[in-house]
PDB file of N, CA and C in Angstrom:
ATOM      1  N   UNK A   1      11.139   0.012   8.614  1.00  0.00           N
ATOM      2  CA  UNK A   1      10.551   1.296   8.258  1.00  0.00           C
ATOM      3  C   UNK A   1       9.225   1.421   9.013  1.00  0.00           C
ATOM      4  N   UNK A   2       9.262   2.571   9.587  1.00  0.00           N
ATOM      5  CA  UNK A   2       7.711   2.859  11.008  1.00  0.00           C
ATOM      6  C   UNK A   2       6.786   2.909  10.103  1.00  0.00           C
ATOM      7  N   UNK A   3       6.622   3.367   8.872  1.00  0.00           N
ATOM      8  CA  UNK A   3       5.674   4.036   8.336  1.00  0.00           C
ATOM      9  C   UNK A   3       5.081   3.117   7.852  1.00  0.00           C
ATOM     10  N   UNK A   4       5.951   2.356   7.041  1.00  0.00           N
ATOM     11  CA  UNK A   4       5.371   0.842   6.183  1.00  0.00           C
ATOM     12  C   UNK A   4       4.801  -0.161   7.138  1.00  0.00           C
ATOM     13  N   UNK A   5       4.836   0.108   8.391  1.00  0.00           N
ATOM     14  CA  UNK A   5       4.555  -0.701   9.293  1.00  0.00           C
ATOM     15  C   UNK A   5       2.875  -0.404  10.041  1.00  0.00           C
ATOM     16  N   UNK A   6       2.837   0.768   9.718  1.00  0.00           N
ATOM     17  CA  UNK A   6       1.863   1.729  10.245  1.00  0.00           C
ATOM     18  C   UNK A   6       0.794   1.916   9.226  1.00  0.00           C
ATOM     19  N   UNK A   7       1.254   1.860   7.603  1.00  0.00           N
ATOM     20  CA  UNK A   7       0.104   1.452   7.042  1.00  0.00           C
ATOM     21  C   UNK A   7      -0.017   0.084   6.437  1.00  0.00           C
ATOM     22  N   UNK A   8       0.477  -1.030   6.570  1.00  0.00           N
ATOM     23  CA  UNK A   8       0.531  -2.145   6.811  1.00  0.00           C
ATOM     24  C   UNK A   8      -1.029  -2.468   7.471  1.00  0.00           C
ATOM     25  N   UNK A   9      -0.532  -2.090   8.846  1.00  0.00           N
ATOM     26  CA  UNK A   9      -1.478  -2.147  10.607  1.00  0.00           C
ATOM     27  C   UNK A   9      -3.121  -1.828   9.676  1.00  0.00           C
ATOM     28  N   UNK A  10      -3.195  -0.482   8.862  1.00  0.00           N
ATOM     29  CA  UNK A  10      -4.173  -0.121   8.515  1.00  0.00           C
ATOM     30  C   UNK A  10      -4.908  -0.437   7.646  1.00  0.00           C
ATOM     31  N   UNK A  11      -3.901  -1.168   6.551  1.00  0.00           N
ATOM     32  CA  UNK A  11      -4.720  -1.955   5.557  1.00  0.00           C
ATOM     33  C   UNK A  11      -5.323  -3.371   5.929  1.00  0.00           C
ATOM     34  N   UNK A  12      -4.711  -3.644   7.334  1.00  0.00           N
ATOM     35  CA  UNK A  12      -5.184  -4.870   7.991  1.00  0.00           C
ATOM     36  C   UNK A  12      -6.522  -4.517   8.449  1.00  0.00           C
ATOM     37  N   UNK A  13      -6.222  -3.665   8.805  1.00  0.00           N
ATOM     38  CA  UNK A  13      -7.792  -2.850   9.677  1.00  0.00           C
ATOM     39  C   UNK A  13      -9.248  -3.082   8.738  1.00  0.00           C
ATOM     40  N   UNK A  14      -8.583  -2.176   7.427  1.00  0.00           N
ATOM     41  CA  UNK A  14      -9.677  -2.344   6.573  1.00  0.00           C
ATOM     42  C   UNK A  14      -9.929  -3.582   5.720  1.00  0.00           C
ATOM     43  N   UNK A  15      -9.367  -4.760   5.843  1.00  0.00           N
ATOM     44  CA  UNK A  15      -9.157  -6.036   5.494  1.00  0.00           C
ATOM     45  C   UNK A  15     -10.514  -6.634   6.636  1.00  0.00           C
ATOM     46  N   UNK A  16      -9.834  -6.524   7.738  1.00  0.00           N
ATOM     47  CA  UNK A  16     -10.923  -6.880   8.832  1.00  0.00           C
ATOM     48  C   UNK A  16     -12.071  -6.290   8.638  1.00  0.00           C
ATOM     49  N   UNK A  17     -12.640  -5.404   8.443  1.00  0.00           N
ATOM     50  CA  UNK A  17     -13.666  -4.663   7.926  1.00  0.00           C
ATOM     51  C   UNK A  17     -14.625  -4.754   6.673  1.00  0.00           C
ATOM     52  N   UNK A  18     -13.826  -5.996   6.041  1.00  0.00           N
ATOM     53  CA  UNK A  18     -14.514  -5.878   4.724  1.00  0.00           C
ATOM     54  C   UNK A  18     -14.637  -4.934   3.790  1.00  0.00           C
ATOM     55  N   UNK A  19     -13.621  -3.914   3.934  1.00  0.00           N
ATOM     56  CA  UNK A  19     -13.730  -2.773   3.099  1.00  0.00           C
ATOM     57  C   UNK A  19     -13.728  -2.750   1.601  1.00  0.00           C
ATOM     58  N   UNK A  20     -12.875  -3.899   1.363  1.00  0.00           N
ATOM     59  CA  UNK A  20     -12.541  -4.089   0.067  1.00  0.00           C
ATOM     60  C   UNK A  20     -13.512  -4.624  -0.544  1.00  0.00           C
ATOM     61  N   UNK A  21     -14.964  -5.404  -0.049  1.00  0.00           N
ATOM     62  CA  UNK A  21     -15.853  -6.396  -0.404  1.00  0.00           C
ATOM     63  C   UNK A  21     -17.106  -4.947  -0.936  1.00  0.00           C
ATOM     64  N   UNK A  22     -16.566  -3.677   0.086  1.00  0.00           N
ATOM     65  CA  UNK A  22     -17.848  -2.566  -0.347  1.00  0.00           C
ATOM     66  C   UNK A  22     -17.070  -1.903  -1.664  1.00  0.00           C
ATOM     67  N   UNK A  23     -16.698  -2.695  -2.328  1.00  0.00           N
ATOM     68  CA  UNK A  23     -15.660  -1.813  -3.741  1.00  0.00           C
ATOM     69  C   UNK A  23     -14.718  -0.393  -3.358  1.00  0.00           C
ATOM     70  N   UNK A  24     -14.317  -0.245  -2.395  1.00  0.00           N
ATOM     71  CA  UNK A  24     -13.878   1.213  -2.001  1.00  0.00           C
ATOM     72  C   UNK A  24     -12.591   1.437  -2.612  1.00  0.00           C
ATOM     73  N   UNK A  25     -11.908   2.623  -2.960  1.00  0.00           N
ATOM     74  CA  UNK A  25     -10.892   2.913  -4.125  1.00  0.00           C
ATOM     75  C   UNK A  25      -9.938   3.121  -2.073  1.00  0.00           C
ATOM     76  N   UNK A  26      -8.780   2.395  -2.027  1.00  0.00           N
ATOM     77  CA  UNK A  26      -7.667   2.868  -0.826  1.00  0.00           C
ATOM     78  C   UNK A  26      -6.945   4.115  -0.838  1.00  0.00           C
ATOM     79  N   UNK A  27      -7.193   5.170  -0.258  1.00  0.00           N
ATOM     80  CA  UNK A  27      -5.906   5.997  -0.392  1.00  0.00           C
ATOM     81  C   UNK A  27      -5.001   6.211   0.568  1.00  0.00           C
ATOM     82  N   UNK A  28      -3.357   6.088   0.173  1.00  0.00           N
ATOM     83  CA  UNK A  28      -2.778   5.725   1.540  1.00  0.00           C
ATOM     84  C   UNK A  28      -2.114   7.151   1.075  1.00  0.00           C
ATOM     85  N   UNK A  29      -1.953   7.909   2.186  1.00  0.00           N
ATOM     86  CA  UNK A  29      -1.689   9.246   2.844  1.00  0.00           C
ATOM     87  C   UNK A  29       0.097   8.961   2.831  1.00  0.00           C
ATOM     88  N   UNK A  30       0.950   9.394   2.544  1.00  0.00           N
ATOM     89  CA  UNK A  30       2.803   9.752   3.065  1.00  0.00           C
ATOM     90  C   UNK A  30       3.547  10.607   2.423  1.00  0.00           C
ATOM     91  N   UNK A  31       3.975  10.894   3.440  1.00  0.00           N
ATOM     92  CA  UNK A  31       5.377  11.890   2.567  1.00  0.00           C
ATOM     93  C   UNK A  31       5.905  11.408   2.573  1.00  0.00           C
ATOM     94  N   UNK A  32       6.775   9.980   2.667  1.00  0.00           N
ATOM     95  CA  UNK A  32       7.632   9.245   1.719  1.00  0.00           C
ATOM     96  C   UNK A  32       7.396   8.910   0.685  1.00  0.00           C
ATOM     97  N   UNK A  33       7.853   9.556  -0.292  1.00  0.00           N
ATOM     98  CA  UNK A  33       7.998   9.249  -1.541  1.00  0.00           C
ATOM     99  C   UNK A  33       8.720   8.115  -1.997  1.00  0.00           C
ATOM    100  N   UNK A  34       9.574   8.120  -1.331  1.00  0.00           N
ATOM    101  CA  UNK A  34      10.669   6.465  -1.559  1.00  0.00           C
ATOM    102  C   UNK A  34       9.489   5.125  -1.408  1.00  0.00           C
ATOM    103  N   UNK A  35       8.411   5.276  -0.475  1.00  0.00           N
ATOM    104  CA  UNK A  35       7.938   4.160   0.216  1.00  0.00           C
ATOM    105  C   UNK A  35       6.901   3.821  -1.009  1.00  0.00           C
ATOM    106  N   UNK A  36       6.323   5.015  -1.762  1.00  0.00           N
ATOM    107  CA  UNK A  36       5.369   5.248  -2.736  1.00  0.00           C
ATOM    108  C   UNK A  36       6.356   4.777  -4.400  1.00  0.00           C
ATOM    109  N   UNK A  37       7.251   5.175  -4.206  1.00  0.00           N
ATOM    110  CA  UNK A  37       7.961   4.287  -5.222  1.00  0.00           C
ATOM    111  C   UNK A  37       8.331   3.456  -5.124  1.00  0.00           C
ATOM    112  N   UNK A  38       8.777   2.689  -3.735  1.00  0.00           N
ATOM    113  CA  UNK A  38       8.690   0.684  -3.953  1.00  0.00           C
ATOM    114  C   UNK A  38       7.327   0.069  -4.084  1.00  0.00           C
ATOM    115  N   UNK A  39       6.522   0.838  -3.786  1.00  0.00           N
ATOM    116  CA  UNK A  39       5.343   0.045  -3.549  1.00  0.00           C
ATOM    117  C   UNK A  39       5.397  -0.411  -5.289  1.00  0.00           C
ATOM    118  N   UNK A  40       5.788   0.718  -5.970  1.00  0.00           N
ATOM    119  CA  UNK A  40       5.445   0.788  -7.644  1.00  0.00           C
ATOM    120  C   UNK A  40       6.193   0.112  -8.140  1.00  0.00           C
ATOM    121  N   UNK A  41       7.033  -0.563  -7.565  1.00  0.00           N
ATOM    122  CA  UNK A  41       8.704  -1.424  -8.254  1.00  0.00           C
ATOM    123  C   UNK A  41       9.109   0.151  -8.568  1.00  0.00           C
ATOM    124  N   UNK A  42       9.447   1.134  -8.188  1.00  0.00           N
ATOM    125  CA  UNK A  42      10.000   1.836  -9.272  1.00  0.00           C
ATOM    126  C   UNK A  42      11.639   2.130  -8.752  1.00  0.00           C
ATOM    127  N   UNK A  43      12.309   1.759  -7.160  1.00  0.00           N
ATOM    128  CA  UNK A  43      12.581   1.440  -7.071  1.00  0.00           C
ATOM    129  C   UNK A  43      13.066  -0.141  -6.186  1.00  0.00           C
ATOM    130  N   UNK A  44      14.793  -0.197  -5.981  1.00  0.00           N
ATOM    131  CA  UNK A  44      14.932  -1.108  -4.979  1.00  0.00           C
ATOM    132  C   UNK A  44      14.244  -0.805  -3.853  1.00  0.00           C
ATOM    133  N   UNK A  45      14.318  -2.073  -2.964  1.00  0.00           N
ATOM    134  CA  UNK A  45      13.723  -1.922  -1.475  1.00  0.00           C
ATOM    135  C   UNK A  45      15.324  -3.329  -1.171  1.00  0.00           C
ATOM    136  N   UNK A  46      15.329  -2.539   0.643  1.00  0.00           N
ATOM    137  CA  UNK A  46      16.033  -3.933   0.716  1.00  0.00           C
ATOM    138  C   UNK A  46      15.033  -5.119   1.373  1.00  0.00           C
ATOM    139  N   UNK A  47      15.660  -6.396   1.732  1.00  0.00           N
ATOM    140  CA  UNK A  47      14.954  -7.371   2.552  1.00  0.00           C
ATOM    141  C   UNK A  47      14.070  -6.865   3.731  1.00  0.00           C
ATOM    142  N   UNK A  48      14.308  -5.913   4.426  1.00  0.00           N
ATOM    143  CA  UNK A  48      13.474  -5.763   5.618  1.00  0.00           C
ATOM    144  C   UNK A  48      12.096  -4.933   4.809  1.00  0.00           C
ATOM    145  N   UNK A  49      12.204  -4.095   4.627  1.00  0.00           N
ATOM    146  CA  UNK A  49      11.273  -3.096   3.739  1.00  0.00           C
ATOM    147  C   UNK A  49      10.430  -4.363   2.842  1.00  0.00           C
ATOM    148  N   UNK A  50      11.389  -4.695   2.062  1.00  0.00           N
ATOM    149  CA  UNK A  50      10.493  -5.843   1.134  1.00  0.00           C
ATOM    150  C   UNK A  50       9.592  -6.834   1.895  1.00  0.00           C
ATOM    151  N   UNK A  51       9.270  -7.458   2.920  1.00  0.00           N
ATOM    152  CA  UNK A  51       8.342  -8.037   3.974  1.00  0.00           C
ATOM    153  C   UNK A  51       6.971  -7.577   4.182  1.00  0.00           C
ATOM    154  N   UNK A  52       7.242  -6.240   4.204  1.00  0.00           N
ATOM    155  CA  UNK A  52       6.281  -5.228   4.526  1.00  0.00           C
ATOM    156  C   UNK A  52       5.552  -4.759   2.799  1.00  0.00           C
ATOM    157  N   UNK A  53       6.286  -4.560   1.972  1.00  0.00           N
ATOM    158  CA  UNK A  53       5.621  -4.551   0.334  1.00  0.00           C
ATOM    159  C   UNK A  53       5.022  -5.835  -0.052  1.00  0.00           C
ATOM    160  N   UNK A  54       5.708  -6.906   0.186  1.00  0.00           N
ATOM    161  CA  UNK A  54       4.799  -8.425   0.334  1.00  0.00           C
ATOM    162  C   UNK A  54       3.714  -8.007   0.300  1.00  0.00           C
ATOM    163  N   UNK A  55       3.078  -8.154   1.630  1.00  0.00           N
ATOM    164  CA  UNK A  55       2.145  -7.710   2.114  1.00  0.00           C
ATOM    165  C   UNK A  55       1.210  -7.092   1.816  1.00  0.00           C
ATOM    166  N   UNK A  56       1.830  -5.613   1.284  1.00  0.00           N
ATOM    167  CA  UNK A  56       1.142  -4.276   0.328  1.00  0.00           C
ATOM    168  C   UNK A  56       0.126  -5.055  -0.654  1.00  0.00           C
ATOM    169  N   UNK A  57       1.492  -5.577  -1.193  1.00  0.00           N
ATOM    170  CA  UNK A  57       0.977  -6.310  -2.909  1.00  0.00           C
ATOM    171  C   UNK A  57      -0.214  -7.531  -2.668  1.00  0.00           C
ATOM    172  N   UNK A  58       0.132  -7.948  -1.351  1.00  0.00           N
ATOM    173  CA  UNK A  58      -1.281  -8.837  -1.851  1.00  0.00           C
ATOM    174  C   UNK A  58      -2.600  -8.254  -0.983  1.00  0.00           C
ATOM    175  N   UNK A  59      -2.450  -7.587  -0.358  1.00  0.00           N
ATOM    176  CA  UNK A  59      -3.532  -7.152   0.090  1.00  0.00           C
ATOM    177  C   UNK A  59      -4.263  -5.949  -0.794  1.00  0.00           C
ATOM    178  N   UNK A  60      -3.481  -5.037  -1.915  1.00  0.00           N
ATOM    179  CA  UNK A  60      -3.850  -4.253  -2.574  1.00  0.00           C
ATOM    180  C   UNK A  60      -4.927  -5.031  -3.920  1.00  0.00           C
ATOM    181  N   UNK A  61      -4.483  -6.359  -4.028  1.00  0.00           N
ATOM    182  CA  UNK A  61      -5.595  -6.902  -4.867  1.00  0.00           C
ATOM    183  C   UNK A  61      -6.677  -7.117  -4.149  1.00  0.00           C
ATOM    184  N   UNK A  62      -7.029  -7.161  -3.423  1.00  0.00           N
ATOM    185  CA  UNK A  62      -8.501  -6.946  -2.733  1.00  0.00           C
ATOM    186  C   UNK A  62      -9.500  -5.723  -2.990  1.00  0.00           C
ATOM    187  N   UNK A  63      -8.757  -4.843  -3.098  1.00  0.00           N
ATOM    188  CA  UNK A  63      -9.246  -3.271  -3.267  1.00  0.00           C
ATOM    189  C   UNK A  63      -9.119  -3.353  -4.660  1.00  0.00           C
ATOM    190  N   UNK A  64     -10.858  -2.225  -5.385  1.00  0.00           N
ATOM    191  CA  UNK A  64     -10.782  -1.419  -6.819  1.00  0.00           C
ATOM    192  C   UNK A  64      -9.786  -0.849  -6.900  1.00  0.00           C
ATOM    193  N   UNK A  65      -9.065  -0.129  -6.226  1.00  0.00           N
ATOM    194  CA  UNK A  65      -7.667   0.607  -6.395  1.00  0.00           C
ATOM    195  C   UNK A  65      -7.243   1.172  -5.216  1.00  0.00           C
ATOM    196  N   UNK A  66      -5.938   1.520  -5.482  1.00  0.00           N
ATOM    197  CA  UNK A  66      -5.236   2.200  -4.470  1.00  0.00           C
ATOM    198  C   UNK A  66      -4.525   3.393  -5.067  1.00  0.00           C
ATOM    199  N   UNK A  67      -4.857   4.854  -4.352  1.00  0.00           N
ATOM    200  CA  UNK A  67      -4.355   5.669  -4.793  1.00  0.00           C
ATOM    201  C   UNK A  67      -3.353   6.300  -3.545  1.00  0.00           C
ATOM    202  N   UNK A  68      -2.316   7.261  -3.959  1.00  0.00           N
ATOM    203  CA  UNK A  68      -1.382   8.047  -3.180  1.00  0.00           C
ATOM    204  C   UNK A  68      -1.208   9.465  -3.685  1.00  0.00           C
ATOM    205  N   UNK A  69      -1.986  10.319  -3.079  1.00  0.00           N
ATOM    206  CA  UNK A  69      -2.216  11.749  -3.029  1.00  0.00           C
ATOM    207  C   UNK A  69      -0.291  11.997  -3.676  1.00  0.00           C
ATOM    208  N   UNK A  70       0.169  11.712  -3.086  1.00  0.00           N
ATOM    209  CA  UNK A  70       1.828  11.968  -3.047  1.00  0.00           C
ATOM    210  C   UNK A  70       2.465  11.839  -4.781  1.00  0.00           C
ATOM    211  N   UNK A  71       1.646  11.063  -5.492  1.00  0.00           N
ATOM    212  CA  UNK A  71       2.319  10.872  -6.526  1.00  0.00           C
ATOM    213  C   UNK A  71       1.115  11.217  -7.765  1.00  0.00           C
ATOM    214  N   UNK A  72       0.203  11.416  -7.238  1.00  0.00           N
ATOM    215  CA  UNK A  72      -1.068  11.697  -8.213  1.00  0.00           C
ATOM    216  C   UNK A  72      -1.074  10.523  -9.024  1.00  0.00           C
ATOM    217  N   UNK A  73      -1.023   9.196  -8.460  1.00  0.00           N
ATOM    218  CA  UNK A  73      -1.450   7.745  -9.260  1.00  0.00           C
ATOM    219  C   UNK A  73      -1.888   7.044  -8.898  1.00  0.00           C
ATOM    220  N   UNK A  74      -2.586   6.412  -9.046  1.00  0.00           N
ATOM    221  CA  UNK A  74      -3.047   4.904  -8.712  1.00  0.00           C
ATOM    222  C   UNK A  74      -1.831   3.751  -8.587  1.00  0.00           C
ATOM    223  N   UNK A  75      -1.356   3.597  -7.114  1.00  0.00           N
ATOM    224  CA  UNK A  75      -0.312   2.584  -7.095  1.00  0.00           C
ATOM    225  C   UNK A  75      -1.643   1.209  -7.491  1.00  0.00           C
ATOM    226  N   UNK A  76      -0.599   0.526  -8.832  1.00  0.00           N
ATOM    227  CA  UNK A  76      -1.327  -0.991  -9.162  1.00  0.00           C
ATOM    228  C   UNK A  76      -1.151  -1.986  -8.234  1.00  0.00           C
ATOM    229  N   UNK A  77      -1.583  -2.857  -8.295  1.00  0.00           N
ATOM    230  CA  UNK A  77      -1.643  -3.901  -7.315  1.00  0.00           C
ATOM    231  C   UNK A  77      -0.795  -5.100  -8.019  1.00  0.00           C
ATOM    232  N   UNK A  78      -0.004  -5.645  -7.910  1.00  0.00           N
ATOM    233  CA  UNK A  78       1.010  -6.411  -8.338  1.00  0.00           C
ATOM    234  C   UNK A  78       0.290  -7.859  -8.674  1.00  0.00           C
TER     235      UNK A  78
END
């Protein structure tokens, strides 16, 4: 999936940056809605997709929160 890959790239960015150390709330921008509901468990993902949510999930505990305009929630951090 390009997209999961693309904000992946970006949460690395702000990882490198220390962003998460200045308390900043993440908001990740998509119109996939599917991508915004695995992030949530809400649903399946398969194996390739799931690599890339890995990822999500542990880098989202670094950050006060993460929000998605797309769903009006705070995706939790696993």
């Amino acid at each position: 999936m390009a997209e999961a890959a693309v904000i992946r790239l970006a949460m690395e960015m702000c990882m490198l940056r220390d962003i998460p150390k200045l308390g900043e709330v993440l908001e990740v921008e998509t119109d996939s809605k599917g991508l915004v509901q695995m992030l949530n468990k809400e649903i399946q993902t398969d194996v390739s997709t799931e690599v890339f949510l890995v990822d999500f999930w542990n880098m989202m505990r670094s950050f006060q929160s993460v929000k998605s305009p797309l769903s009006n929630a705070i995706v939790q951090p696993i």
